[in-house]
C-alpha atoms as a PDB file:
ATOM      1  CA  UNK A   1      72.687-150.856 -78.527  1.00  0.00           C
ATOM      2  CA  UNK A   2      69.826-148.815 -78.381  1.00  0.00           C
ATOM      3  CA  UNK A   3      68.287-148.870 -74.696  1.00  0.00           C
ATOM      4  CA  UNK A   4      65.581-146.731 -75.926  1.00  0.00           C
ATOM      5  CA  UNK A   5      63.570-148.801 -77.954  1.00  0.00           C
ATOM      6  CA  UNK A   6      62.917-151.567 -74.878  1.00  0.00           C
ATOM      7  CA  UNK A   7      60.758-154.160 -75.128  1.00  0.00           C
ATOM      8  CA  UNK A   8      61.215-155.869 -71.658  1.00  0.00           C
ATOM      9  CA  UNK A   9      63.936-157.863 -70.111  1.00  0.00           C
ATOM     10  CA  UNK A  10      65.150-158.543 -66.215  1.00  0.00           C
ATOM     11  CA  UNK A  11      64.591-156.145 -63.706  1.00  0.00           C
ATOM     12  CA  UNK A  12      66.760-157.568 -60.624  1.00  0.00           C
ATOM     13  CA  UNK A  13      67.187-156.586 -57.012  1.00  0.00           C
ATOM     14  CA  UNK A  14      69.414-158.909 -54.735  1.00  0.00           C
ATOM     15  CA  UNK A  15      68.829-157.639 -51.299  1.00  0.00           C
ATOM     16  CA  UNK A  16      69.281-160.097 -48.098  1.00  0.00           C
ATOM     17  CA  UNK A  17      66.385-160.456 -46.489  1.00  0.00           C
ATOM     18  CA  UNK A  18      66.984-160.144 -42.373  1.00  0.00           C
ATOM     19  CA  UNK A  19      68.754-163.742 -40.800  1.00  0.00           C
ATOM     20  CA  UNK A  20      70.298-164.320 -44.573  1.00  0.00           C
ATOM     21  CA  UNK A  21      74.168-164.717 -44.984  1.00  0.00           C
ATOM     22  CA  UNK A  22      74.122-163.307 -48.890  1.00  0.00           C
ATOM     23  CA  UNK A  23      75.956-166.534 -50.122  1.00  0.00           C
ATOM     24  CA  UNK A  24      74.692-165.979 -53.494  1.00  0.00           C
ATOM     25  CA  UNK A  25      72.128-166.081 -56.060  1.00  0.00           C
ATOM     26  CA  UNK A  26      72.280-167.638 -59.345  1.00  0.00           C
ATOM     27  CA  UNK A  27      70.478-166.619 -62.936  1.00  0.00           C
ATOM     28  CA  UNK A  28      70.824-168.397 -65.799  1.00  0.00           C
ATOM     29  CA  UNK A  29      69.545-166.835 -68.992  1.00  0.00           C
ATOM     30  CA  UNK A  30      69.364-168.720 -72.420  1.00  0.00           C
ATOM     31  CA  UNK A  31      69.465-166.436 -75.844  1.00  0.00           C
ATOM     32  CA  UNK A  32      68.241-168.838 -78.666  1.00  0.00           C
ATOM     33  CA  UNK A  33      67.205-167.597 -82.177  1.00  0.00           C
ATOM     34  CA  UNK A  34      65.780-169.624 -84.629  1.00  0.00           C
ATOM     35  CA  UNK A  35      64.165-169.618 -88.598  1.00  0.00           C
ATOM     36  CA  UNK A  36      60.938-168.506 -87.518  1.00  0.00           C
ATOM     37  CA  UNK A  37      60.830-164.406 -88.167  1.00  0.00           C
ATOM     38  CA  UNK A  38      61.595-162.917 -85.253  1.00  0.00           C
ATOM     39  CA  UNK A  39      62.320-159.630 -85.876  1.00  0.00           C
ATOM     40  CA  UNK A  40      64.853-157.123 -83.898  1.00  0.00           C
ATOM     41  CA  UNK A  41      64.304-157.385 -80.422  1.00  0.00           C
ATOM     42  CA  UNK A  42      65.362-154.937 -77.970  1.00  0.00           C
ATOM     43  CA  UNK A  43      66.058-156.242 -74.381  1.00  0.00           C
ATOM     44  CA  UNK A  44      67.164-154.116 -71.262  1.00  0.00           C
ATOM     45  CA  UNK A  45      68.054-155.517 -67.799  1.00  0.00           C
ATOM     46  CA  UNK A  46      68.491-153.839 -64.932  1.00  0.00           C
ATOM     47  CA  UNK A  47      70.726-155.519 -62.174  1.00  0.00           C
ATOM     48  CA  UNK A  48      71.242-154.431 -58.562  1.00  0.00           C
ATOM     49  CA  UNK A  49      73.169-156.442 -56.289  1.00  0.00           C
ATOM     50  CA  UNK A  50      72.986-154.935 -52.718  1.00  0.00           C
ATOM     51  CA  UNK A  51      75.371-154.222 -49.912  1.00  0.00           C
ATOM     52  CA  UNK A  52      77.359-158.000 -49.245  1.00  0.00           C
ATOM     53  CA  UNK A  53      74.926-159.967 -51.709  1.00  0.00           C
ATOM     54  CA  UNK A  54      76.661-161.590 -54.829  1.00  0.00           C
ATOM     55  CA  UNK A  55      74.989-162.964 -57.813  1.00  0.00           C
ATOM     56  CA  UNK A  56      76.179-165.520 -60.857  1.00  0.00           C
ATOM     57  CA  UNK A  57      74.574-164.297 -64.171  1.00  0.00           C
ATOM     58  CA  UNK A  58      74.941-166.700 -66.427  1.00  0.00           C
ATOM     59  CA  UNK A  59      74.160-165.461 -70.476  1.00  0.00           C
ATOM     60  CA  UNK A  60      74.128-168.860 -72.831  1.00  0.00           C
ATOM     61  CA  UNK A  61      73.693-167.762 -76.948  1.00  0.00           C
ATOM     62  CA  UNK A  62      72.335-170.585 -78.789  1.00  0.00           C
ATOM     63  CA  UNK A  63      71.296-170.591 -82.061  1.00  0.00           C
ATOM     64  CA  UNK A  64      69.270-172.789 -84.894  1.00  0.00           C
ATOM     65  CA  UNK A  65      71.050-173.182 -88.011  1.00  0.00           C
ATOM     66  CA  UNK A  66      69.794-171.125 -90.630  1.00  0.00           C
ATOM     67  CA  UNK A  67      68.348-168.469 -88.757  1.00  0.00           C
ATOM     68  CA  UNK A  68      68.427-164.882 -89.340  1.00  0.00           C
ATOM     69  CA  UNK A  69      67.692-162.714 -86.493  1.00  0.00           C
ATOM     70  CA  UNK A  70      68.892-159.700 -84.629  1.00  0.00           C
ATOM     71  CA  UNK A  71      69.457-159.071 -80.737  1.00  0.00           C
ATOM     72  CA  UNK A  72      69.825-155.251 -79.125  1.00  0.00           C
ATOM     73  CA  UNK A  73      70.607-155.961 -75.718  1.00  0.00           C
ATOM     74  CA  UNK A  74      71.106-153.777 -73.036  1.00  0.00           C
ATOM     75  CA  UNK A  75      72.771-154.220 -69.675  1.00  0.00           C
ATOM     76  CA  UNK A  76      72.590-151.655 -66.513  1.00  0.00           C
ATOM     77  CA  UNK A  77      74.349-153.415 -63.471  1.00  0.00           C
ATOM     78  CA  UNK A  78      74.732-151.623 -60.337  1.00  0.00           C
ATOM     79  CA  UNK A  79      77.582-153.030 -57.656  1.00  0.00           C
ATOM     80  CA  UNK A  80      76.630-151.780 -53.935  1.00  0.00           C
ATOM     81  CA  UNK A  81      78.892-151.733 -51.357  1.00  0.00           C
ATOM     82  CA  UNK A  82      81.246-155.200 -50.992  1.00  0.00           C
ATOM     83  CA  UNK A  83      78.761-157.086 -53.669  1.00  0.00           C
ATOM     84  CA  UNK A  84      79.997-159.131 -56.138  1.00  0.00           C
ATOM     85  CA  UNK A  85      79.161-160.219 -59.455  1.00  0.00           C
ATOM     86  CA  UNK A  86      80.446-162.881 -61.919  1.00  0.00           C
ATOM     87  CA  UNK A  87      79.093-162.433 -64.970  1.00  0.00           C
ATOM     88  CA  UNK A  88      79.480-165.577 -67.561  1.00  0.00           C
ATOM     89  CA  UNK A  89      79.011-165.127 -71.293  1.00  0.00           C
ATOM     90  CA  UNK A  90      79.021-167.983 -73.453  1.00  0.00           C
ATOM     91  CA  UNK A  91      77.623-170.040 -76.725  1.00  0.00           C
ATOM     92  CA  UNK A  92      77.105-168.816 -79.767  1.00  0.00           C
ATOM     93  CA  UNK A  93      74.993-166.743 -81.923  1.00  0.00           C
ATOM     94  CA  UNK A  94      75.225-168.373 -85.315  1.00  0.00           C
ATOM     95  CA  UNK A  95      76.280-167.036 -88.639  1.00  0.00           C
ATOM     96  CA  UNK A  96      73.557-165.403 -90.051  1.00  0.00           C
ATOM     97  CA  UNK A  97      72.162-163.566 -86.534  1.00  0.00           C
ATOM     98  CA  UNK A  98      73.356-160.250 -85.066  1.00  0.00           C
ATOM     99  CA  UNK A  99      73.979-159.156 -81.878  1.00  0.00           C
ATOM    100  CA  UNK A 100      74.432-155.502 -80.838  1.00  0.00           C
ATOM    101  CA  UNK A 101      75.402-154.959 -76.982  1.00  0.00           C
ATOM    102  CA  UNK A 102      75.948-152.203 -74.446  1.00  0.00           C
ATOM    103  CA  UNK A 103      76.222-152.833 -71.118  1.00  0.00           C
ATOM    104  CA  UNK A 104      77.199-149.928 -68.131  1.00  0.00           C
ATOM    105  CA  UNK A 105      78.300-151.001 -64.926  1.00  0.00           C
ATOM    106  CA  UNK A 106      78.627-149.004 -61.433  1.00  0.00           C
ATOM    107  CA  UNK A 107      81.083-151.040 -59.182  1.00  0.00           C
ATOM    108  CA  UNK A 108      80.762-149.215 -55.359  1.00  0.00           C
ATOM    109  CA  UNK A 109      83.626-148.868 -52.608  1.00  0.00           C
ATOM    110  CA  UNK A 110      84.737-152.636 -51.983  1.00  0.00           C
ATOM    111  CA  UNK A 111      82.497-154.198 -54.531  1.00  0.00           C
ATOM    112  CA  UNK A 112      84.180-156.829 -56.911  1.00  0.00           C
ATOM    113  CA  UNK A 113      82.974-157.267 -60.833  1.00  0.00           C
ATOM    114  CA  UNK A 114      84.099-160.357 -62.246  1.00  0.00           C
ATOM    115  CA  UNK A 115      83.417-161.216 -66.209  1.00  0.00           C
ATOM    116  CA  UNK A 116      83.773-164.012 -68.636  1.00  0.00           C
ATOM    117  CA  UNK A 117      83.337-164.337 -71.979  1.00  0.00           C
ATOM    118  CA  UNK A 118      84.048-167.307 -74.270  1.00  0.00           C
ATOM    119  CA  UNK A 119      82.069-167.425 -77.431  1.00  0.00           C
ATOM    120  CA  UNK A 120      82.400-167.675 -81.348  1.00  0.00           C
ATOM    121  CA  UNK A 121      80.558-163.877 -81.850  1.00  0.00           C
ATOM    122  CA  UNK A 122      77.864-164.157 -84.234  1.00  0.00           C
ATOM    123  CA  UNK A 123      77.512-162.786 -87.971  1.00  0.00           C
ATOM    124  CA  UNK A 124      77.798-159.726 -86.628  1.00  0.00           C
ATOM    125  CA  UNK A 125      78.978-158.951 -83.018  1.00  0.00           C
ATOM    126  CA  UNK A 126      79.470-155.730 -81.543  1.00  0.00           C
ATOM    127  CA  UNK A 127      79.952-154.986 -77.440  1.00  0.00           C
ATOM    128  CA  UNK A 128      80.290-152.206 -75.760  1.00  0.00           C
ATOM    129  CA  UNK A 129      81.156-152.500 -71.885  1.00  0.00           C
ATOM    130  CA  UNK A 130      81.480-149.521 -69.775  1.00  0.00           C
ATOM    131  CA  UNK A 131      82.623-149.820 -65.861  1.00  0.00           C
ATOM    132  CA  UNK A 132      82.433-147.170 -63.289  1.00  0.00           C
ATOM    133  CA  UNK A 133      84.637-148.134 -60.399  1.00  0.00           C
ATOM    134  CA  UNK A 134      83.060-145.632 -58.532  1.00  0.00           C
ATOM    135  CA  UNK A 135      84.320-146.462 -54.600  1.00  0.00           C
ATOM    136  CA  UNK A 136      87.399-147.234 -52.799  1.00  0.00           C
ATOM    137  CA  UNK A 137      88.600-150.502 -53.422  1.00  0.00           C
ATOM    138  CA  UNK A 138      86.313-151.239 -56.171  1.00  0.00           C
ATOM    139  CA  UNK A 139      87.555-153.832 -58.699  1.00  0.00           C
ATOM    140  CA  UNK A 140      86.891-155.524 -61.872  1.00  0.00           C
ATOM    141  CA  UNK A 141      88.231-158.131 -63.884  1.00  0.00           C
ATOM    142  CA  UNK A 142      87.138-159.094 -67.253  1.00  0.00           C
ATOM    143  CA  UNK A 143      88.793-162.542 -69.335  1.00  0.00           C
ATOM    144  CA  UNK A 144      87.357-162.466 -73.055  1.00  0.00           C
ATOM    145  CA  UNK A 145      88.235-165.243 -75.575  1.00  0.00           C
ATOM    146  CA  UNK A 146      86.953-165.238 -78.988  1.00  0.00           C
ATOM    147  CA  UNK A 147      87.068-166.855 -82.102  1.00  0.00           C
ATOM    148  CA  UNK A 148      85.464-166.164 -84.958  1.00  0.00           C
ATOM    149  CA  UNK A 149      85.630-167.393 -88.482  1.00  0.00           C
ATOM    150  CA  UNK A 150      83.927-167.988 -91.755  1.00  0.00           C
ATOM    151  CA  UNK A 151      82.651-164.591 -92.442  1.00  0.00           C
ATOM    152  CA  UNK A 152      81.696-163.254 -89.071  1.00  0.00           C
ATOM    153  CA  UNK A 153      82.535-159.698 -87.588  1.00  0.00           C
ATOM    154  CA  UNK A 154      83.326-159.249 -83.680  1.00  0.00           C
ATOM    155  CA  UNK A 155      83.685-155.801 -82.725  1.00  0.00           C
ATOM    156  CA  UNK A 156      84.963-155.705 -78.834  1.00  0.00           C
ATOM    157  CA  UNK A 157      84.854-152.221 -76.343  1.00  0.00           C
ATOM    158  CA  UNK A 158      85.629-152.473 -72.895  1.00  0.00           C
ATOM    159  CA  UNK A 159      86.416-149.122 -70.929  1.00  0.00           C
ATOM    160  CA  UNK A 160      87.442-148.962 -67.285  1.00  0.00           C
ATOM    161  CA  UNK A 161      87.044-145.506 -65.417  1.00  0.00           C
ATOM    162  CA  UNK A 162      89.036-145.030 -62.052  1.00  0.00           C
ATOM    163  CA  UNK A 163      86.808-142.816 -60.043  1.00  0.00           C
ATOM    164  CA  UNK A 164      88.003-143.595 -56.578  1.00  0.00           C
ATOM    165  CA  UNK A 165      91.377-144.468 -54.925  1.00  0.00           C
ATOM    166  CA  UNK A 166      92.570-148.022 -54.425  1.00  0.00           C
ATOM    167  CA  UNK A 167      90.578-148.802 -57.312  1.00  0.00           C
ATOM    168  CA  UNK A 168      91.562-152.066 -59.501  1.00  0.00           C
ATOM    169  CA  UNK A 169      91.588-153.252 -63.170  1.00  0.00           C
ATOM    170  CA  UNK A 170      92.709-156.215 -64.676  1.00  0.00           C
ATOM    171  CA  UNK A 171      91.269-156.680 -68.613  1.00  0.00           C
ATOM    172  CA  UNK A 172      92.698-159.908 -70.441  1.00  0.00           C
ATOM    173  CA  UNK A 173      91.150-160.142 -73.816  1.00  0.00           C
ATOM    174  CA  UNK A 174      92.299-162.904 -76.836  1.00  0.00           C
ATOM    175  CA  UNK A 175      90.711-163.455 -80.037  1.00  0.00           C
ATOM    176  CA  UNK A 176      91.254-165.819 -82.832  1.00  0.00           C
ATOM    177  CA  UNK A 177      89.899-165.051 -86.413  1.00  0.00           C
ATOM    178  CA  UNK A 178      89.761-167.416 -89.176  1.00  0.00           C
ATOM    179  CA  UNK A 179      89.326-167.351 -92.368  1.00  0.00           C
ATOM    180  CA  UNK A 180      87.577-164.069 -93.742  1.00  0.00           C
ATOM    181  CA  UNK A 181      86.404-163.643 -90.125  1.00  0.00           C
ATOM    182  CA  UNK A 182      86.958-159.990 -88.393  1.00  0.00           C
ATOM    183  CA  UNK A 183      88.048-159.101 -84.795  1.00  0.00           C
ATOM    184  CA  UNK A 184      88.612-155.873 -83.292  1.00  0.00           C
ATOM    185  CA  UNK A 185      89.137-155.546 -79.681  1.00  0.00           C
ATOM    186  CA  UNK A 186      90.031-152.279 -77.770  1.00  0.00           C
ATOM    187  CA  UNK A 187      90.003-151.532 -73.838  1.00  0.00           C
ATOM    188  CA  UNK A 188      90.869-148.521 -72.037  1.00  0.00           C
ATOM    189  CA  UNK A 189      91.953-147.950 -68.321  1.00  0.00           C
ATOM    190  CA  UNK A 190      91.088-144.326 -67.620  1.00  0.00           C
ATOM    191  CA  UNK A 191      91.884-142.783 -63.775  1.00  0.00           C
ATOM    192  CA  UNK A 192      90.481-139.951 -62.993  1.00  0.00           C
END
């Protein structure tokens, strides 16, 4: 994914506002392609969640049959200090559609990423996930399950970097392809 070429998306910030308890904020966001020409659209969010808050971003891919469409989408979270995030992926794209991801996360001391995935790809699929646990007792953990089939490609990259003591990583990633379908998945726990 190309963060360059931008054409809007979320900007988030998930403070508390004085008095509030940070029990959580939710954001649904729905993907949906169809036959009209849509071009290649580039998205880019930017997340914060601050000190304490926590926040459930939902992503739901739909699709219209016959469509032919592209997605670039771009993903810069930021985890402050004891925030958590549960990230939920799921739907999916449709045959003929591409999607081309990249998303880098910064998880602070005693900040908690959770992530889910469970989709069927699209034509083409390609993710990249990066995650900085940058702070003591920083932790992620990331559940993938994909199947793809037909003649769809699903290219999976998840990389973990340690940058902190008492630091934790848990990736569990399973895929299912199906008839000429493709799947590559690789992940990588790095401490520095």
């Amino acid at each position: 994914a190309n963060l360059a070429w931008n054409q809007g998306g979320l900007l988030l910030d998930i403070d508390a506002e004085p008095g509030e308890d940070g029990d959580g904020d939710t954001i649904v966001i729905a993907y949906a392609s169809s036959t009209e020409p849509g071009g290649f659209p580039h998205v880019r969010h930017r997340i914060r969640v601050g000190a304490g808050q926590h926040l459930t971003l939902v992503e739901h891919f739909l699709h219209e049959a016959g469509s032919r469409q592209a997605l670039n989408l771009g993903h810069e979270i930021e985890l402050e200090a004891g925030a958590r995030l549960d990230w939920i992926r799921i739907g999916d794209a449709g045959d003929g559609n591409h999607l081309i991801g990249f998303a880098r996360l910064r998880v602070a001391e005693g900040a908690t990423l959770n992530a889910y995935e469970i989709s069927r790809g699209a034509g083409i699929y390609r993710q990249a996930t990066q995650v900085d646990l940058a702070g003591p007792g920083a932790s992620c953990h990331a559940a993938v399950v994909l199947a793809v089939d037909g003649k769809r490609h699903a290219d999976l990259n998840w990389r973990v970097d340690h940058r902190a003591r008492d630091t934790r990583a848990e990736l569990d990633i399973r895929g299912l392809a199906d008839g000429r379908g493709k799947l590559a998945c690789t992940g990588a726990l790095i401490v520095h």
